[in-house]
C-alpha atoms as a PDB file:
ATOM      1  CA  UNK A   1     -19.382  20.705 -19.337  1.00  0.00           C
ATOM      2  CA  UNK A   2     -19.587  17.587 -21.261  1.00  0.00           C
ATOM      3  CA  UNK A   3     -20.660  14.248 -20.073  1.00  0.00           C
ATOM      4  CA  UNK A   4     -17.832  11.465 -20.072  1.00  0.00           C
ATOM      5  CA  UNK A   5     -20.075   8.411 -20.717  1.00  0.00           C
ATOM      6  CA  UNK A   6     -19.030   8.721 -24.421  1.00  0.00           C
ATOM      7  CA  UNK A   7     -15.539   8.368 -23.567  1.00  0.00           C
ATOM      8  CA  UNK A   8     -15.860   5.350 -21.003  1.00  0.00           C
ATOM      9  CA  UNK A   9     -15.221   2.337 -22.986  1.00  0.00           C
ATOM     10  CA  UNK A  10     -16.561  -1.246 -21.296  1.00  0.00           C
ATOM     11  CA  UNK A  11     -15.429  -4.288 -23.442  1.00  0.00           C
ATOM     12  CA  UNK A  12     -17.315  -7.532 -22.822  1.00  0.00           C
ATOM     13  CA  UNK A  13     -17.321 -10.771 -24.713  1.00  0.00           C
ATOM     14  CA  UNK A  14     -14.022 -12.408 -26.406  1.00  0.00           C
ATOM     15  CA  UNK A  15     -11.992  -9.152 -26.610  1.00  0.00           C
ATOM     16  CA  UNK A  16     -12.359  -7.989 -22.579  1.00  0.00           C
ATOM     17  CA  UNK A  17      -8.669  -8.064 -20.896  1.00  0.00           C
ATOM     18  CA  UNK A  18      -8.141 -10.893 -19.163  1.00  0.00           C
ATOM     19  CA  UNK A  19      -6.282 -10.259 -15.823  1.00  0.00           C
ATOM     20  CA  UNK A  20      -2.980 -11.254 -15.456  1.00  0.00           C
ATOM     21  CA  UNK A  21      -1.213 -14.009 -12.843  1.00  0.00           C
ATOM     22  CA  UNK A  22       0.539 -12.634 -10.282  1.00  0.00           C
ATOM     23  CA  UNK A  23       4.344 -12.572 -10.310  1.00  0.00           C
ATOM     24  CA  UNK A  24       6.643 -12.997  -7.967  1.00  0.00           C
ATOM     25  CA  UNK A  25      10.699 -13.176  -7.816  1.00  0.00           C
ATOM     26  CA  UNK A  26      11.836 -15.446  -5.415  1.00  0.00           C
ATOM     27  CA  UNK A  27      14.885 -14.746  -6.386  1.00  0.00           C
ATOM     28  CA  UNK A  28      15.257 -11.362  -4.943  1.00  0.00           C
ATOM     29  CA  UNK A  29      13.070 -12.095  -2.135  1.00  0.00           C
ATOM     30  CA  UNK A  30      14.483 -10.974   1.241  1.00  0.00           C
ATOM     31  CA  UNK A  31      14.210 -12.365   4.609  1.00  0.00           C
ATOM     32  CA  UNK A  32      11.535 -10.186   6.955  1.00  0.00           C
ATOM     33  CA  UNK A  33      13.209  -8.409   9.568  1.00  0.00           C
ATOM     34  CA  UNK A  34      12.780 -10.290  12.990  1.00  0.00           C
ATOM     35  CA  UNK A  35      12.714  -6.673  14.819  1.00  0.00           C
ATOM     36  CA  UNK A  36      10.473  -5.197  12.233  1.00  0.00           C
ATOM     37  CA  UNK A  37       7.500  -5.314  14.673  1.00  0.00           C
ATOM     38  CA  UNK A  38       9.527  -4.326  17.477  1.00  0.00           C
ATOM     39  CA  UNK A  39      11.162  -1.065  15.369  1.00  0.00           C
ATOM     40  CA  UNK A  40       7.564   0.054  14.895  1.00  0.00           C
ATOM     41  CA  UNK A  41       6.139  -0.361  18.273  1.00  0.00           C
ATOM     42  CA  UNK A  42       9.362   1.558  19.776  1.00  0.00           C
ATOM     43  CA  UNK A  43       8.708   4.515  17.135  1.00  0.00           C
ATOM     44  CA  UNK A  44       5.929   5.159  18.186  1.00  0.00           C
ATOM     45  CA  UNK A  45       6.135   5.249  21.463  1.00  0.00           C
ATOM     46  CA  UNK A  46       8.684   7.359  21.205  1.00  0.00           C
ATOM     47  CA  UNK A  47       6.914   9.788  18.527  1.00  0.00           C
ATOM     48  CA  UNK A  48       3.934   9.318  21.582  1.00  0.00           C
ATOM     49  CA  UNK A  49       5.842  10.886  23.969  1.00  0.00           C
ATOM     50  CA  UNK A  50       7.607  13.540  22.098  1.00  0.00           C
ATOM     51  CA  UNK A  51       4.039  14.643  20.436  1.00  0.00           C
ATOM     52  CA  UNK A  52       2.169  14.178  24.025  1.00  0.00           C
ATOM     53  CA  UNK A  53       5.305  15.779  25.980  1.00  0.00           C
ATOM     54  CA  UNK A  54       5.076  19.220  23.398  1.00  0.00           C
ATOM     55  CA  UNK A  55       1.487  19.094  23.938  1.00  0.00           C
ATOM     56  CA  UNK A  56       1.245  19.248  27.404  1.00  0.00           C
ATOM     57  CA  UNK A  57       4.464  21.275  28.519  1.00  0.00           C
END
């Protein structure tokens, strides 16, 4: 099996990618759902109580 140190590749100096800014498209950007917090909570509560109600029938 061969080693892969001779095909990892580490640039330093001038010629190292420099990271990129972050975008973002405000455009397209929706409103969060109010009930989003509530939606999950009642989930699984309900997934809960199924999963705990097969369990212990």
């Amino acid at each position: 099996m061969n080693r892969l140190s001779p095909l990892i590749v580490r640039r330093v100096g001038a010629f190292a990618p420099q990271p990129m800014g972050e975008f973002s498209d405000r455009a397209r950007e929706e409103r969060p759902d109010p009930l989003q917090d509530l939606k999950l909570f009642a989930t699984g509560w309900v997934g809960g109580l199924v999963f705990f109600g097969t369990l212990l029938a």
